[in-house]
Structure formats: structure tokens, C-alpha cells
PDB file of N, CA and C in Angstrom:
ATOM      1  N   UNK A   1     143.061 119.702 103.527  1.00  0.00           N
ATOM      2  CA  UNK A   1     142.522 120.391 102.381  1.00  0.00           C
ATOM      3  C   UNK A   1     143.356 121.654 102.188  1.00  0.00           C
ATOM      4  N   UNK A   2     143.817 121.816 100.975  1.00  0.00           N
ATOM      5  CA  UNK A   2     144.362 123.262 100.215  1.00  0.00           C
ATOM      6  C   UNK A   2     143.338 124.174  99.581  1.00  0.00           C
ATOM      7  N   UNK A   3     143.645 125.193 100.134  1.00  0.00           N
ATOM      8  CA  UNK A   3     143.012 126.105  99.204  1.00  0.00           C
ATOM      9  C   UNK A   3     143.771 127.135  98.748  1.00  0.00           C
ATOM     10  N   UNK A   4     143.611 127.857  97.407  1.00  0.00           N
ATOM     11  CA  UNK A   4     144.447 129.014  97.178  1.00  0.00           C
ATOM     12  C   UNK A   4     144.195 129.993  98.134  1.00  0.00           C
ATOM     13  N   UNK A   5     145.534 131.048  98.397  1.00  0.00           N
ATOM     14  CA  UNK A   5     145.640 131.656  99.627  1.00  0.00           C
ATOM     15  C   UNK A   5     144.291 133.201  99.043  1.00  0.00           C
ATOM     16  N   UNK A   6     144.246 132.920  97.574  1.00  0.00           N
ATOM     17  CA  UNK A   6     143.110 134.612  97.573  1.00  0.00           C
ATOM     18  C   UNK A   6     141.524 134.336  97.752  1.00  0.00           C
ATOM     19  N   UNK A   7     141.312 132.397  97.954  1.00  0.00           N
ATOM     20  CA  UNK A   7     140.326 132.150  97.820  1.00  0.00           C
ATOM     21  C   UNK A   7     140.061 131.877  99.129  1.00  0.00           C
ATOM     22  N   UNK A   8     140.993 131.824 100.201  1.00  0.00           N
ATOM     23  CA  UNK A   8     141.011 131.756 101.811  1.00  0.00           C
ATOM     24  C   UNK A   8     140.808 133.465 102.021  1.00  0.00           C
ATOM     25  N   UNK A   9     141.092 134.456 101.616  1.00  0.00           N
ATOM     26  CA  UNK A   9     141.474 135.369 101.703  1.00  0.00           C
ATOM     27  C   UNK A   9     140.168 136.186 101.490  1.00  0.00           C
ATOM     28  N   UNK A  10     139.157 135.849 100.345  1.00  0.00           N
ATOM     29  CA  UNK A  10     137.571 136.213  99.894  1.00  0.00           C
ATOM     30  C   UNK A  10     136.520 135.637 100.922  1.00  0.00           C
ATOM     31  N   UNK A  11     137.224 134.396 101.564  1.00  0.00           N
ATOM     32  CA  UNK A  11     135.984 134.160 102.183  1.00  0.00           C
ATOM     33  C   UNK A  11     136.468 134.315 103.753  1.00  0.00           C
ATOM     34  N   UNK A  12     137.200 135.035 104.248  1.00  0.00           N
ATOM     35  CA  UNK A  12     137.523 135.701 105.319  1.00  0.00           C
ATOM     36  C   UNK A  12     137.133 137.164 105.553  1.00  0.00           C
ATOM     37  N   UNK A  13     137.138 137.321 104.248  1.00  0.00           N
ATOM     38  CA  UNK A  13     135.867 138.662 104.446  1.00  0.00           C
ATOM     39  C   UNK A  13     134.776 139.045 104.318  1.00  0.00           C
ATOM     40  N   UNK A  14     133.874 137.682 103.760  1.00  0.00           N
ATOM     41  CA  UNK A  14     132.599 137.412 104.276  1.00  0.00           C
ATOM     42  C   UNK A  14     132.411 136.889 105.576  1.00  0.00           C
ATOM     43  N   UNK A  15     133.251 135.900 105.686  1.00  0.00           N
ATOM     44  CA  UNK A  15     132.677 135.219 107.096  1.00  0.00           C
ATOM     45  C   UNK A  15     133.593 135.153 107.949  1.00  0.00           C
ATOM     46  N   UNK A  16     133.312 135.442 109.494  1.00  0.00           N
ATOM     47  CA  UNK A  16     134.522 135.204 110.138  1.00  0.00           C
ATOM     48  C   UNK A  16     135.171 133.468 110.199  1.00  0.00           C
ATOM     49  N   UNK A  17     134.120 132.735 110.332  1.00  0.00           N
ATOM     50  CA  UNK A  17     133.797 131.850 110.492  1.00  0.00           C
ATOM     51  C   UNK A  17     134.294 130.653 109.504  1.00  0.00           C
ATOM     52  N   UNK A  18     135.660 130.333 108.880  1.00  0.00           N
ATOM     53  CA  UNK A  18     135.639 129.919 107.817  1.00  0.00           C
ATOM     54  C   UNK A  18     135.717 128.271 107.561  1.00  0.00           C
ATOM     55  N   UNK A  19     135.715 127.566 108.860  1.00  0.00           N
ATOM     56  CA  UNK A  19     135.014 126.414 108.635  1.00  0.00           C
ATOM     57  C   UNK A  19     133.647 126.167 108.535  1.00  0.00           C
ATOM     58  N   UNK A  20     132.359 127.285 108.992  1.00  0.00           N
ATOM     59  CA  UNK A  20     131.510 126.923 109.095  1.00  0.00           C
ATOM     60  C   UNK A  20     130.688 127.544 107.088  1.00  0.00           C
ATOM     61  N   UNK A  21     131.798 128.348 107.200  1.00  0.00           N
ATOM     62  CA  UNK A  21     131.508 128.501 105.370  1.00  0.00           C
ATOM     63  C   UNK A  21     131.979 127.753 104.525  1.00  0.00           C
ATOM     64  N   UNK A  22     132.799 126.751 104.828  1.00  0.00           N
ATOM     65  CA  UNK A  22     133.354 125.610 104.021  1.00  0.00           C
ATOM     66  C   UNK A  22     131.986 124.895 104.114  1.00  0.00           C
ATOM     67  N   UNK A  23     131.787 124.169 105.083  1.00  0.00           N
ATOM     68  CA  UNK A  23     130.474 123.308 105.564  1.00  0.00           C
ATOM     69  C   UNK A  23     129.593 123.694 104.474  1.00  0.00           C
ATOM     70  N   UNK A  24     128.789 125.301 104.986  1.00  0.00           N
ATOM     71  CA  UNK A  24     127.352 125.749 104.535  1.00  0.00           C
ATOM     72  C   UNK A  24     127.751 125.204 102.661  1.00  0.00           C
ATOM     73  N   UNK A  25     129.166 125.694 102.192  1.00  0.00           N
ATOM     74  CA  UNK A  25     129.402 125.945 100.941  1.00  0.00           C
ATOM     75  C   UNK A  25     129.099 124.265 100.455  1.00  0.00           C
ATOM     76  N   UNK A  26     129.390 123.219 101.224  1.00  0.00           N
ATOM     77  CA  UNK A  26     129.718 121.921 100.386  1.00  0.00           C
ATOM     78  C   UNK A  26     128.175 121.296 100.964  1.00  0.00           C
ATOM     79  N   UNK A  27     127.301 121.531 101.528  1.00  0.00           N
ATOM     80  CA  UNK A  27     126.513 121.192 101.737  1.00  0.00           C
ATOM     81  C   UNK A  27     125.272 121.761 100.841  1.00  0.00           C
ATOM     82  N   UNK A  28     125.479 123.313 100.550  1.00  0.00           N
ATOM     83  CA  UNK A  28     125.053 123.545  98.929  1.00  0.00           C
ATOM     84  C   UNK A  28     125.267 122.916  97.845  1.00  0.00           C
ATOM     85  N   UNK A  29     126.438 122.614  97.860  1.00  0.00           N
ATOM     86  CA  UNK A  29     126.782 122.372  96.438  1.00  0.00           C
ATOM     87  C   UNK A  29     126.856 120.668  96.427  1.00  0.00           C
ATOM     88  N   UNK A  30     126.037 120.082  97.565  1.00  0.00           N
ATOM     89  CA  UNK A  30     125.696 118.240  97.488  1.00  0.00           C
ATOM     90  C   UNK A  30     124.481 118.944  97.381  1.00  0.00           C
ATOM     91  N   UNK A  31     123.732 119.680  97.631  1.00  0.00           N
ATOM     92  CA  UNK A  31     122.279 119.733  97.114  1.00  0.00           C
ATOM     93  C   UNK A  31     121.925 119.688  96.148  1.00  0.00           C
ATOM     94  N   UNK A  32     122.767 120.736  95.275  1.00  0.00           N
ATOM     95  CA  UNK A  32     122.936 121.184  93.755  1.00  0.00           C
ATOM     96  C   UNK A  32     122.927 119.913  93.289  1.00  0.00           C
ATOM     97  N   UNK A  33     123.961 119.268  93.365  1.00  0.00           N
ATOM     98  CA  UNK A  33     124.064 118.209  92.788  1.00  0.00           C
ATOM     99  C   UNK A  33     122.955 117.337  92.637  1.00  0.00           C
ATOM    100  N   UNK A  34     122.335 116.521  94.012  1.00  0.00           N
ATOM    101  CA  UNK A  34     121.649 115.809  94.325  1.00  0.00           C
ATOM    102  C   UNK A  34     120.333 116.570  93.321  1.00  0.00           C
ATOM    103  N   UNK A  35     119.864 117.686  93.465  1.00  0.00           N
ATOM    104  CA  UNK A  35     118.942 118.084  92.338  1.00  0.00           C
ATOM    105  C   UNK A  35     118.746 118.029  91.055  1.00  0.00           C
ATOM    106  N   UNK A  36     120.111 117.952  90.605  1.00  0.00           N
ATOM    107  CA  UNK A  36     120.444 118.056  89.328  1.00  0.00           C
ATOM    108  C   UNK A  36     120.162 116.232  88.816  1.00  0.00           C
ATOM    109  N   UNK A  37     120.345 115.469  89.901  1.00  0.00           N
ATOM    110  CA  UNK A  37     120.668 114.086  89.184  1.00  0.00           C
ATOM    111  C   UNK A  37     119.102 113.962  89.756  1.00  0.00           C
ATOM    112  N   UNK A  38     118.435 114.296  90.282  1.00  0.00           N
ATOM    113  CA  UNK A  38     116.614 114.229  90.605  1.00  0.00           C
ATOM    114  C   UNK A  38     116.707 114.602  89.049  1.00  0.00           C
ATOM    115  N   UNK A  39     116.724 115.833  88.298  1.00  0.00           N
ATOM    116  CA  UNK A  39     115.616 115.980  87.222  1.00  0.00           C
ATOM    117  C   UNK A  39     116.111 115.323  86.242  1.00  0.00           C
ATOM    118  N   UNK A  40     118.215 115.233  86.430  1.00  0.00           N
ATOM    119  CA  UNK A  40     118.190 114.010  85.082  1.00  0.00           C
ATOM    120  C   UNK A  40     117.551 112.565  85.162  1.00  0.00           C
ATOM    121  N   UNK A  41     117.297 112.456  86.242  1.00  0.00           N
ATOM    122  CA  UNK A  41     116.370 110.942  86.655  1.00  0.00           C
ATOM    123  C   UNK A  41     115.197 110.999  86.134  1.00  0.00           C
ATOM    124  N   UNK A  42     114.197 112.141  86.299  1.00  0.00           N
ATOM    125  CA  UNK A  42     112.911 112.137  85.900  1.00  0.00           C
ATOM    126  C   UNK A  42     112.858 112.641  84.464  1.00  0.00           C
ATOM    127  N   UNK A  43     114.169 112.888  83.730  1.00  0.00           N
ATOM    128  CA  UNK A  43     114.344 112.976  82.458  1.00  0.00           C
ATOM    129  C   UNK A  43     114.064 111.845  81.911  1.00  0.00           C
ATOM    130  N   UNK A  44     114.762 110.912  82.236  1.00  0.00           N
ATOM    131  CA  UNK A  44     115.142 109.643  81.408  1.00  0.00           C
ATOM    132  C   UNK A  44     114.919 108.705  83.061  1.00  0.00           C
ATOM    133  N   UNK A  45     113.560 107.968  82.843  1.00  0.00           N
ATOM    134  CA  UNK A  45     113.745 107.453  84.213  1.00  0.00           C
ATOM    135  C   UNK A  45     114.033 106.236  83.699  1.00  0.00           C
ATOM    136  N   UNK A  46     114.511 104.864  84.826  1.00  0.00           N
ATOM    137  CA  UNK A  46     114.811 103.616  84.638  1.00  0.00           C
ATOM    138  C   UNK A  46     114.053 103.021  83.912  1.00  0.00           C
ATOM    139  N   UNK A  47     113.683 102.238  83.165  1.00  0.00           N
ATOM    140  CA  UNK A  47     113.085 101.550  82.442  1.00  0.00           C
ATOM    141  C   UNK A  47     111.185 100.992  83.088  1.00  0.00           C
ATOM    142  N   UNK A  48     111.731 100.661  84.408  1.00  0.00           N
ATOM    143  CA  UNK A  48     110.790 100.029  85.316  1.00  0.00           C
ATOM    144  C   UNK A  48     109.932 100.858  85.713  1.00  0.00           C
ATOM    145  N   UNK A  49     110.707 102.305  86.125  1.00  0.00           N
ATOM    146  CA  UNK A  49     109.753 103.394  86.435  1.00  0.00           C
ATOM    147  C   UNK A  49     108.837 104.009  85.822  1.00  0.00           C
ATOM    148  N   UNK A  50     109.445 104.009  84.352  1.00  0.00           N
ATOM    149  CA  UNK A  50     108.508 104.739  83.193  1.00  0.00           C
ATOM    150  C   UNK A  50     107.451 103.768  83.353  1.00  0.00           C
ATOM    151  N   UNK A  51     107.374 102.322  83.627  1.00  0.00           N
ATOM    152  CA  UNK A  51     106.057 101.843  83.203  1.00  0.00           C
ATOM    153  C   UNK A  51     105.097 102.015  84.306  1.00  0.00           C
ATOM    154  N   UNK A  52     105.652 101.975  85.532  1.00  0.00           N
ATOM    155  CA  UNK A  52     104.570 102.598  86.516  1.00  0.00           C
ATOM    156  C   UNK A  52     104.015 104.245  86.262  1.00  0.00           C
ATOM    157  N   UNK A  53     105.131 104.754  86.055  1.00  0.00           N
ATOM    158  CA  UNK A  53     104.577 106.252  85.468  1.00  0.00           C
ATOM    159  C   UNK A  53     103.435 106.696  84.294  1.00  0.00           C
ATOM    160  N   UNK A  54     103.445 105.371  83.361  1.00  0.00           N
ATOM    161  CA  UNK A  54     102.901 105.357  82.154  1.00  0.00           C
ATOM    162  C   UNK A  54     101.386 105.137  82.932  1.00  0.00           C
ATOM    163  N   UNK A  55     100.856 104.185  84.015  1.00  0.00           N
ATOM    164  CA  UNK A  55      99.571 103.805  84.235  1.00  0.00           C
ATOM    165  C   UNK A  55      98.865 105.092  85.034  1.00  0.00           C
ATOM    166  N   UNK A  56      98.243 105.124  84.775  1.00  0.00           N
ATOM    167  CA  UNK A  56      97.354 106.511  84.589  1.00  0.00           C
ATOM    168  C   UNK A  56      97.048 106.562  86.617  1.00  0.00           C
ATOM    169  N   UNK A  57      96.342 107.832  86.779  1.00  0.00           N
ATOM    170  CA  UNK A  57      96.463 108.119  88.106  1.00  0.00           C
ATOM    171  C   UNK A  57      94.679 107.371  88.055  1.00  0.00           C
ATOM    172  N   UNK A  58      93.953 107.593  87.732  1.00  0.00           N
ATOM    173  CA  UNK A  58      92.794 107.099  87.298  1.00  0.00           C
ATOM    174  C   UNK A  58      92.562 105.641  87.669  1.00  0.00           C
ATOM    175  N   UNK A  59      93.449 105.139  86.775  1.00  0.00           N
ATOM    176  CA  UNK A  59      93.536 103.343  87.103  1.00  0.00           C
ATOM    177  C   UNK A  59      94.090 102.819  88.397  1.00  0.00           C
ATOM    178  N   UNK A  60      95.415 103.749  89.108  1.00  0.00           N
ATOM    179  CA  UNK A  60      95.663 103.557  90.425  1.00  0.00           C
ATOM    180  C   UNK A  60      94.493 103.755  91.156  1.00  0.00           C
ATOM    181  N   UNK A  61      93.448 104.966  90.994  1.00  0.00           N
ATOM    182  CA  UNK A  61      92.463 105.419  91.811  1.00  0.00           C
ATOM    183  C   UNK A  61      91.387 104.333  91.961  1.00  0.00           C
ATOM    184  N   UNK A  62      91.335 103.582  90.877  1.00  0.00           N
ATOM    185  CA  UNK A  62      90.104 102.325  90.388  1.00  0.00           C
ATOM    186  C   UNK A  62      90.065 101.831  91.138  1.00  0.00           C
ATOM    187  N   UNK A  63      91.952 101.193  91.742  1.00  0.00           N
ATOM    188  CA  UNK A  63      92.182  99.626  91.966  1.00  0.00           C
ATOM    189  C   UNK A  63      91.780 100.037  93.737  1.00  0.00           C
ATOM    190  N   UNK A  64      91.928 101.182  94.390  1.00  0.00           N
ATOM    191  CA  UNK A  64      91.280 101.156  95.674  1.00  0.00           C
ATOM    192  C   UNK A  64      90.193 100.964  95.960  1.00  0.00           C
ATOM    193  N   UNK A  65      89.806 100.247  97.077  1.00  0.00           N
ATOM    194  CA  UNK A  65      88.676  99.842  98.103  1.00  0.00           C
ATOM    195  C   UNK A  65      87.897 101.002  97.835  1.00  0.00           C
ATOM    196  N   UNK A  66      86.810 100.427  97.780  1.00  0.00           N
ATOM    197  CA  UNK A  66      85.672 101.590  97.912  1.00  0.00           C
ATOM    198  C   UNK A  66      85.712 102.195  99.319  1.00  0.00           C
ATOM    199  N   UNK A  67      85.319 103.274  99.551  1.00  0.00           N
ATOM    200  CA  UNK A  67      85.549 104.168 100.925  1.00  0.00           C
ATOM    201  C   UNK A  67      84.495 103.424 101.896  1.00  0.00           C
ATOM    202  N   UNK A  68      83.744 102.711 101.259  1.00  0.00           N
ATOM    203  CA  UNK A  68      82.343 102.279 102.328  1.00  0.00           C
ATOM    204  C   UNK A  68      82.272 100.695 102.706  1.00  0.00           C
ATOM    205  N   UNK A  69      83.635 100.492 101.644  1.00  0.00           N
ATOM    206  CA  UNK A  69      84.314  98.722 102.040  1.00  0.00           C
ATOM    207  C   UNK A  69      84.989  98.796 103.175  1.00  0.00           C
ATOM    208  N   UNK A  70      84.633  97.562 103.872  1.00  0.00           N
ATOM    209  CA  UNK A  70      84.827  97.032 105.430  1.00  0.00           C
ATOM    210  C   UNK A  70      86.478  96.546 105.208  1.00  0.00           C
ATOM    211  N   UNK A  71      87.459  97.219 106.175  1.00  0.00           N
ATOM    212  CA  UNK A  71      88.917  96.176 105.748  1.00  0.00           C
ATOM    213  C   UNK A  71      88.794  94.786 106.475  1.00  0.00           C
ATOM    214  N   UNK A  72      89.297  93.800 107.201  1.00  0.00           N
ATOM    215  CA  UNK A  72      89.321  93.080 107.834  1.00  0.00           C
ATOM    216  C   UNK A  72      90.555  92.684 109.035  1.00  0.00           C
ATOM    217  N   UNK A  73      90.211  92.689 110.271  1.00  0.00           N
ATOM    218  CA  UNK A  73      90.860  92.995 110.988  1.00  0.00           C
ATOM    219  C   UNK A  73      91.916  91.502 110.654  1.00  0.00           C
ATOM    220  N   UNK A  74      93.247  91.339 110.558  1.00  0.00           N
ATOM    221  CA  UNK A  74      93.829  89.862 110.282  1.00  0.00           C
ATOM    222  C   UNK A  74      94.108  89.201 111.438  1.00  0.00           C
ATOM    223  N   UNK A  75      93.739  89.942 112.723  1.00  0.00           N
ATOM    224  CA  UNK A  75      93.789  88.955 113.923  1.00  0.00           C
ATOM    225  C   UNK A  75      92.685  88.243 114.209  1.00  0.00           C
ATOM    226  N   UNK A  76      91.671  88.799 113.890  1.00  0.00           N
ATOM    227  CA  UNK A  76      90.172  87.947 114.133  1.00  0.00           C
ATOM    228  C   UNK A  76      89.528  87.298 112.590  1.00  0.00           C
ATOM    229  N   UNK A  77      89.969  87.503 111.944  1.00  0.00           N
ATOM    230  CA  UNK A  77      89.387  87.501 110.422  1.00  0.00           C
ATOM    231  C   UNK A  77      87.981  87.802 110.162  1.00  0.00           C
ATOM    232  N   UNK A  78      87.264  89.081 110.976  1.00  0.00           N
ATOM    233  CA  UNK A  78      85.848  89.737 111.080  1.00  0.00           C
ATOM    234  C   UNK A  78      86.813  91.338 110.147  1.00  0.00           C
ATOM    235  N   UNK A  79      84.911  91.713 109.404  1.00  0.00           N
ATOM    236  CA  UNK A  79      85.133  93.145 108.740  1.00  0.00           C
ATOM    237  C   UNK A  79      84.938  94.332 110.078  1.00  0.00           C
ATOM    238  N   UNK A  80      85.925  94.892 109.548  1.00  0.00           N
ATOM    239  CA  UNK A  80      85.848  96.570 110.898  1.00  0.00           C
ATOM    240  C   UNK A  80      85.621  97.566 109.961  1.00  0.00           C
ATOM    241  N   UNK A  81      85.425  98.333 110.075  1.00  0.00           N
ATOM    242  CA  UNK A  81      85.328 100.130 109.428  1.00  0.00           C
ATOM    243  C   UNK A  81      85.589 101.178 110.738  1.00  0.00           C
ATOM    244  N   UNK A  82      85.759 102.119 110.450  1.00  0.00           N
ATOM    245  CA  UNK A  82      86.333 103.375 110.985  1.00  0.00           C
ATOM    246  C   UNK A  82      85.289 104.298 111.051  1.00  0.00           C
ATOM    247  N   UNK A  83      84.631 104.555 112.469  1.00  0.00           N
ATOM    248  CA  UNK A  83      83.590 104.929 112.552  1.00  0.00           C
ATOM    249  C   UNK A  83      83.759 106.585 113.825  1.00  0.00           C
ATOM    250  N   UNK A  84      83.382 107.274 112.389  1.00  0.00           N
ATOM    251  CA  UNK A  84      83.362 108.459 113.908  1.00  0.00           C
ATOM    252  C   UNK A  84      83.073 108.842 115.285  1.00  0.00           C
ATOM    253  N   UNK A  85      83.874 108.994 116.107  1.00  0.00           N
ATOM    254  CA  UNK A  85      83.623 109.255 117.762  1.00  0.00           C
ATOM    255  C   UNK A  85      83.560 107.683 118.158  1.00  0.00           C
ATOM    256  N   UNK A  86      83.555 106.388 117.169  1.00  0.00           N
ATOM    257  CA  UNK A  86      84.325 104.858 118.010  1.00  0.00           C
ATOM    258  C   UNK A  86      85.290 104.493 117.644  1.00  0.00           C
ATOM    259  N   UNK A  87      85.655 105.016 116.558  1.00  0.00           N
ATOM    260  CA  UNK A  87      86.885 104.250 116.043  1.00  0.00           C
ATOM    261  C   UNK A  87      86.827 103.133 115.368  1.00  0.00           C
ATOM    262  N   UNK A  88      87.617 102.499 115.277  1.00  0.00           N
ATOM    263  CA  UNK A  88      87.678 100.786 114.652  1.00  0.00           C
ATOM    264  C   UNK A  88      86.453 100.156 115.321  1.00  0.00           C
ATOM    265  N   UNK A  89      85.438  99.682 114.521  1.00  0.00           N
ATOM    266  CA  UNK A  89      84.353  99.380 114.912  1.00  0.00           C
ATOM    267  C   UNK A  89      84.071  97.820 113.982  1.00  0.00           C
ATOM    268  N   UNK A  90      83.723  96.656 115.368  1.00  0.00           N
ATOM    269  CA  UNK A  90      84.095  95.278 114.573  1.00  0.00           C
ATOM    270  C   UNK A  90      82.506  95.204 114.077  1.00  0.00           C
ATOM    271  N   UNK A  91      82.378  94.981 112.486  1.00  0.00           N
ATOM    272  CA  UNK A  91      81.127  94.573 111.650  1.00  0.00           C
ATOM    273  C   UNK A  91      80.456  93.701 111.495  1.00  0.00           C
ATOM    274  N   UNK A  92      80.720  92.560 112.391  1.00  0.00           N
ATOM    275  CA  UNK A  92      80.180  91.332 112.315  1.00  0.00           C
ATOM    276  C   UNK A  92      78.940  91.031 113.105  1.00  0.00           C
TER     277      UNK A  92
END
């Protein structure tokens, strides 16, 4: 890597250190980046995404189990629930 000798020269008098300010510097500036293409993403998202984005938080909230529904354990095929101070507790 080249650099101009006044721009080796500026950052020798911030840091002694001038590989580890190359590093800090390009590891900023992949952040920058990487941020920048996050909000142009959530600008204009993929096609697929907007339609999950479009369904309301409401209707995701619907489609869950009621809190007082039993899951089912898939090794025994019996209902369990989650029971304070036992834990996984088989319902059958």
C-alpha cells in the first residue's frame, strides 16, 4: 500500500502507532459503509421483504399459541407446559 508522504506524515502525529491507525481507520470506514447500505436497504427493501413488512405486528401477534396452550413434547407425542419451580411438566 502507498500513501502520500503528507498523509503518512498527519497521521504520525496523531498516532505513534501507524498501522494500528490504518486498521482502526478502515474498520470505520467498513462500518460506514455497511450502515449506509443497512438504511439504503430499509429504503427500498427487496420485494419479498416489503411484504413481510407490510403484515401488521398485530397479525404476527394473532398467529401465536395462546400463553396457556400446552406445546407437545415430539419425542413422546404428550402436551407439556412450563411450570414454575418444575419446569417442563408432562400434561397427560
Amino acid at each position: 500500500m502507498t500513501l502520500p508522504v503528507d498523509l503518512v506524515e498527519r497521521i504520525d502525529r496523531l498516532e505513534p502507532n501507524r498501522s494500528r491507525f490504518l486498521v482502526d481507520a478502515a474498520e470505520h470506514e467498513i462500518a460506514r459503509r455497511q450502515r449506509a447500505e443497512l438504511l439504503r436497504s430499509l429504503e427500498l427493501p427487496h420485494p419479498e421483504t416489503a411484504d413481510v413488512a407490510a403484515a401488521s405486528l398485530a397479525d404476527w401477534a394473532a398467529s401465536l399459541r395462546a400463553e396457556d396452550e400446552p406445546l407437545v413434547d415430539t419425542a413422546t407425542g404428550t402436551p407439556v407446559a412450563w411450570v414454575a419451580g418444575r419446569g417442563w411438566t408432562d400434561l397427560s
